[in-house]
N, C-alpha and C. Protein backbone atom coordinates (compact mmCIF):
# COMPACT_ATOMS: atom_id res chain seq x y z
N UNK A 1 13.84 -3.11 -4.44
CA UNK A 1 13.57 -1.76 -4.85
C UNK A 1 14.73 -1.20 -5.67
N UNK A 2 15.61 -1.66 -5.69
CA UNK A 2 17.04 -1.41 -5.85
C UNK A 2 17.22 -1.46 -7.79
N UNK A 3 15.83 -2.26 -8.25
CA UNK A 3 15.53 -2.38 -9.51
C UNK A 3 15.05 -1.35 -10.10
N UNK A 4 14.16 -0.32 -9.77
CA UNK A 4 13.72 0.33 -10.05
C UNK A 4 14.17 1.64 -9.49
N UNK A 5 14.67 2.04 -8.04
CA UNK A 5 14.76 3.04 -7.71
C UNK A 5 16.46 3.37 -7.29
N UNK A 6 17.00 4.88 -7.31
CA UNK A 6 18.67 4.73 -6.69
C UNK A 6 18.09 4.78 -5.21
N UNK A 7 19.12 4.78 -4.01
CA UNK A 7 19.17 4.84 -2.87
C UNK A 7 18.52 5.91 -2.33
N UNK A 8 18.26 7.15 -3.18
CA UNK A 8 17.70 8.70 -2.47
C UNK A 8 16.35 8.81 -3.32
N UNK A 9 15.68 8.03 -3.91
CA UNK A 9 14.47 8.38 -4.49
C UNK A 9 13.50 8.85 -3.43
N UNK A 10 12.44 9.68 -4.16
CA UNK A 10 11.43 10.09 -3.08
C UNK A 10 10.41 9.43 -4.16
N UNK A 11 9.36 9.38 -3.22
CA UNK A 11 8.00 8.54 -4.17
C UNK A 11 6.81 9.07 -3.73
N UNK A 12 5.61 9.26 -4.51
CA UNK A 12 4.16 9.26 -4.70
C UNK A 12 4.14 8.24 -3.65
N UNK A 13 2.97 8.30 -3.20
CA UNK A 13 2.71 6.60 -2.81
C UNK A 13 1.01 6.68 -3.07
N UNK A 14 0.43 5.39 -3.42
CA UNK A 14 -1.18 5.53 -4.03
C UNK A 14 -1.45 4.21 -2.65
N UNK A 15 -3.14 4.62 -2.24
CA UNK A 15 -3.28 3.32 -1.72
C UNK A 15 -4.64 2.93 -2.01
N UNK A 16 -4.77 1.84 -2.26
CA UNK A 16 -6.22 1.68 -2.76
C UNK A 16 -6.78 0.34 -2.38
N UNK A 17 -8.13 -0.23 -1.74
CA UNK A 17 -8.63 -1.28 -1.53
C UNK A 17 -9.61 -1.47 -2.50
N UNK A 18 -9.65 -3.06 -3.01
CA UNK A 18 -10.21 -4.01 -3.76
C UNK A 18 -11.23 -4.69 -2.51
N UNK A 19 -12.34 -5.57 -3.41
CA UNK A 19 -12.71 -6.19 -2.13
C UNK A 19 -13.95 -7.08 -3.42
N UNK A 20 -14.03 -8.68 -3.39
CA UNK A 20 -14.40 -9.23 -4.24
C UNK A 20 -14.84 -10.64 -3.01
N UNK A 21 -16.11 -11.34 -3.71
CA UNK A 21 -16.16 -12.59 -2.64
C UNK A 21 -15.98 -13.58 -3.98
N UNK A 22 -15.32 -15.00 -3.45
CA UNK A 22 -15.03 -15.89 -4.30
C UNK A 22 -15.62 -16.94 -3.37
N UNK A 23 -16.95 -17.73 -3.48
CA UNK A 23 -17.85 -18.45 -3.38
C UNK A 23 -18.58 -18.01 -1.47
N UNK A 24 -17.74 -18.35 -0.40
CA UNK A 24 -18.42 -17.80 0.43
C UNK A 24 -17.19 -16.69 1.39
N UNK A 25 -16.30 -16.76 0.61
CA UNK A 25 -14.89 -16.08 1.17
C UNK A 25 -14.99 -14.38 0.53
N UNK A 26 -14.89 -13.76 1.86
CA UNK A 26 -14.49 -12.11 0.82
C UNK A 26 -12.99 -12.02 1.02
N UNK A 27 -12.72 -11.47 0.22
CA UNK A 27 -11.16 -11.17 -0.46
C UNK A 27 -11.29 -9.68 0.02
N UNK A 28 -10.53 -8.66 0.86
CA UNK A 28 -10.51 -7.40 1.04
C UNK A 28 -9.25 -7.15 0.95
N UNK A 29 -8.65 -6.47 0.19
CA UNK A 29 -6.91 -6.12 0.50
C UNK A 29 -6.87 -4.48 0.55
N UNK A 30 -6.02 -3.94 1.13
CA UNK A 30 -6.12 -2.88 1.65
C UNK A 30 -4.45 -2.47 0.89
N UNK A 31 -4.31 -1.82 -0.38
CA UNK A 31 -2.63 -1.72 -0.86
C UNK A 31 -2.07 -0.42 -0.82
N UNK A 32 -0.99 -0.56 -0.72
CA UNK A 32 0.02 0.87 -0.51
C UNK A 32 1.15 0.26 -1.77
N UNK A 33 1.09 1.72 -2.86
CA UNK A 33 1.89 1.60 -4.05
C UNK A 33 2.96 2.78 -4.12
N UNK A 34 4.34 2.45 -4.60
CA UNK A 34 4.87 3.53 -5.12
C UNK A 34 4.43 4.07 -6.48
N UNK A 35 4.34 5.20 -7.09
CA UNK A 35 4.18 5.42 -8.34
C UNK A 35 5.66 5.43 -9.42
N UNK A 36 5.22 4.89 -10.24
CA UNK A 36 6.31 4.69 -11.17
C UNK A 36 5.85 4.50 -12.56
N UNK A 37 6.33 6.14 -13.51
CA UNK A 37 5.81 5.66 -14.57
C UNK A 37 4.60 5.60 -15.17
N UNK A 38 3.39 6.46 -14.38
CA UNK A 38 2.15 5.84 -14.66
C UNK A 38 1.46 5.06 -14.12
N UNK A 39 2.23 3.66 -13.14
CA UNK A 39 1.85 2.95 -12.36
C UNK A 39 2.26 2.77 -10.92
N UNK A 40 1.25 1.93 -10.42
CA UNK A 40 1.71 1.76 -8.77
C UNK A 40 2.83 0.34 -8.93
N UNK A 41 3.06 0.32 -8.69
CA UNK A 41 3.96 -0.75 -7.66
C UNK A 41 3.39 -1.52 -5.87
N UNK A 42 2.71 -2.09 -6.36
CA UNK A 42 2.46 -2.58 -4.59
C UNK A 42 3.68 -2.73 -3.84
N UNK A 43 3.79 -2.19 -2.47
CA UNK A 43 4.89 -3.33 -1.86
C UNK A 43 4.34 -2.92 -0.40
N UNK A 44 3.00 -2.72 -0.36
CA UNK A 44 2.77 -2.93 1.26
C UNK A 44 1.42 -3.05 1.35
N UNK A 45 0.91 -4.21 1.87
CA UNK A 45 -0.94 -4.58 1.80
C UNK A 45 -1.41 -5.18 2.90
N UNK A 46 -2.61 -5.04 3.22
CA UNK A 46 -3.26 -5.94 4.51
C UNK A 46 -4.67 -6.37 4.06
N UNK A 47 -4.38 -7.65 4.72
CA UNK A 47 -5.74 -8.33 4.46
C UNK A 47 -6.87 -7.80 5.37
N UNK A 48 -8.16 -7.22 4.85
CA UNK A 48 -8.82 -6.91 5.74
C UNK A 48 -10.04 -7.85 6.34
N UNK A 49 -9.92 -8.02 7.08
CA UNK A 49 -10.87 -9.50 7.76
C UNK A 49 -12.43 -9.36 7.61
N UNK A 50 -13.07 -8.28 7.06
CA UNK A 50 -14.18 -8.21 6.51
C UNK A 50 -14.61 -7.20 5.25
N UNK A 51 -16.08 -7.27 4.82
CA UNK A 51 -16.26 -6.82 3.64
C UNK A 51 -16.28 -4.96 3.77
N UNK A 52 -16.11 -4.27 2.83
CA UNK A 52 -16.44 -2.84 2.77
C UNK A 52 -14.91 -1.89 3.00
N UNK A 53 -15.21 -0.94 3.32
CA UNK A 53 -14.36 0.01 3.29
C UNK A 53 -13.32 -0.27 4.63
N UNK A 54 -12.17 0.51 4.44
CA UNK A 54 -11.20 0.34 5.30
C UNK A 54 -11.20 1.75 6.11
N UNK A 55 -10.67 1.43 7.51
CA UNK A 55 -11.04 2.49 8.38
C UNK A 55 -9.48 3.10 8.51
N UNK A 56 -8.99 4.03 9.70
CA UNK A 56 -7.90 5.14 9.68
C UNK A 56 -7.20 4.31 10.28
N UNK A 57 -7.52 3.55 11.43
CA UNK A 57 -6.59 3.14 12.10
C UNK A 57 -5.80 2.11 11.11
N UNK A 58 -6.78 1.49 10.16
CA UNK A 58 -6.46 0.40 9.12
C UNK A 58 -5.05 1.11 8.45
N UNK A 59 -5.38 2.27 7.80
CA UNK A 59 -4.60 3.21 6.82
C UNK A 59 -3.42 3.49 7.47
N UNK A 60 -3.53 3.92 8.49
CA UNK A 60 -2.18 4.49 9.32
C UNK A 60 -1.15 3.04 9.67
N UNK A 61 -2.41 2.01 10.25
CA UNK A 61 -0.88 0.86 10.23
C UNK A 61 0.08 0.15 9.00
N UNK A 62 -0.93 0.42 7.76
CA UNK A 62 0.13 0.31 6.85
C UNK A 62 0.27 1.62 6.40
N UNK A 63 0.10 2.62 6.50
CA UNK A 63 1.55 3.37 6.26
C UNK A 63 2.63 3.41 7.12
N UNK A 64 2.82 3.49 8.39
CA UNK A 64 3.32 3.01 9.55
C UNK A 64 4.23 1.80 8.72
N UNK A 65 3.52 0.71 8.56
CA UNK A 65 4.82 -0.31 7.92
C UNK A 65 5.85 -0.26 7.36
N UNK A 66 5.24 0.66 6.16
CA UNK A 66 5.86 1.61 4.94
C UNK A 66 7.20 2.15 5.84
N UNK A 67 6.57 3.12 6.20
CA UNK A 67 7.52 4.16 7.00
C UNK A 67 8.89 2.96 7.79
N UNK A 68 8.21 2.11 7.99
CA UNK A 68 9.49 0.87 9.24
C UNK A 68 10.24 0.60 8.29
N UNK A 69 9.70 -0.43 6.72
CA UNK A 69 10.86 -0.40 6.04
C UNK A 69 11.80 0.28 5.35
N UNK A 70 10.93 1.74 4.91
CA UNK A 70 11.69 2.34 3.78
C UNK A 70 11.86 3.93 4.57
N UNK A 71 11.32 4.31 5.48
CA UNK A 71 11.83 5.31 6.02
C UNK A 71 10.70 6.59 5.46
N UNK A 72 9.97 7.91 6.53
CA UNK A 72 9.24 8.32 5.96
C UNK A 72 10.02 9.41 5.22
N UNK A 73 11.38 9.46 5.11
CA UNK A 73 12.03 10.73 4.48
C UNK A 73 12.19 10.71 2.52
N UNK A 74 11.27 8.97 2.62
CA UNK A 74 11.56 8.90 0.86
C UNK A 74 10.09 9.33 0.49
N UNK A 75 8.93 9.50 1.30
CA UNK A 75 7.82 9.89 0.83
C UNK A 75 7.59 11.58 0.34
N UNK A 76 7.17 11.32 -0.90
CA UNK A 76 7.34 13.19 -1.86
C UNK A 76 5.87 13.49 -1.61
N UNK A 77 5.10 12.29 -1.33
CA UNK A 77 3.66 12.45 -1.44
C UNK A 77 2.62 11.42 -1.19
């Protein structure tokens, strides 16, 4: 992070799930982005073990992650 951000940045954060099948496999990822610039930055995702939408408890454990590595005092939003 240290590439992009100083030590006291606060950040956007975007989260958004994809969800695609590639022959009999669904692909669901569930992502948490900083904004930067126009864009997200992934740096926190979960695989979701089936097809469709992601539920709260889903949402809260990765933000929860978020929060373990980077602390919730850098979130602006």
């Amino acid at each position: 992070m240290g590439l992009f951000f100083n030590e006291k940045a606060h950040w956007y954060l975007t989260m958004d799930r994809t969800n695609w099948k590639y022959g009999n496999l669904n692909i669901n990822i569930l992502m948490l982005g900083i904004c930067y610039k126009g864009r997200a930055i992934p740096v926190c995702w979960s695989m979701l073990n089936k097809k469709g939408n992601s539920n709260t408890a889903e949402r809260i454990e990765l933000v929860s992650r978020f929060m373990s590595i980077f602390g919730k005092e850098r979130i602006k939003g």
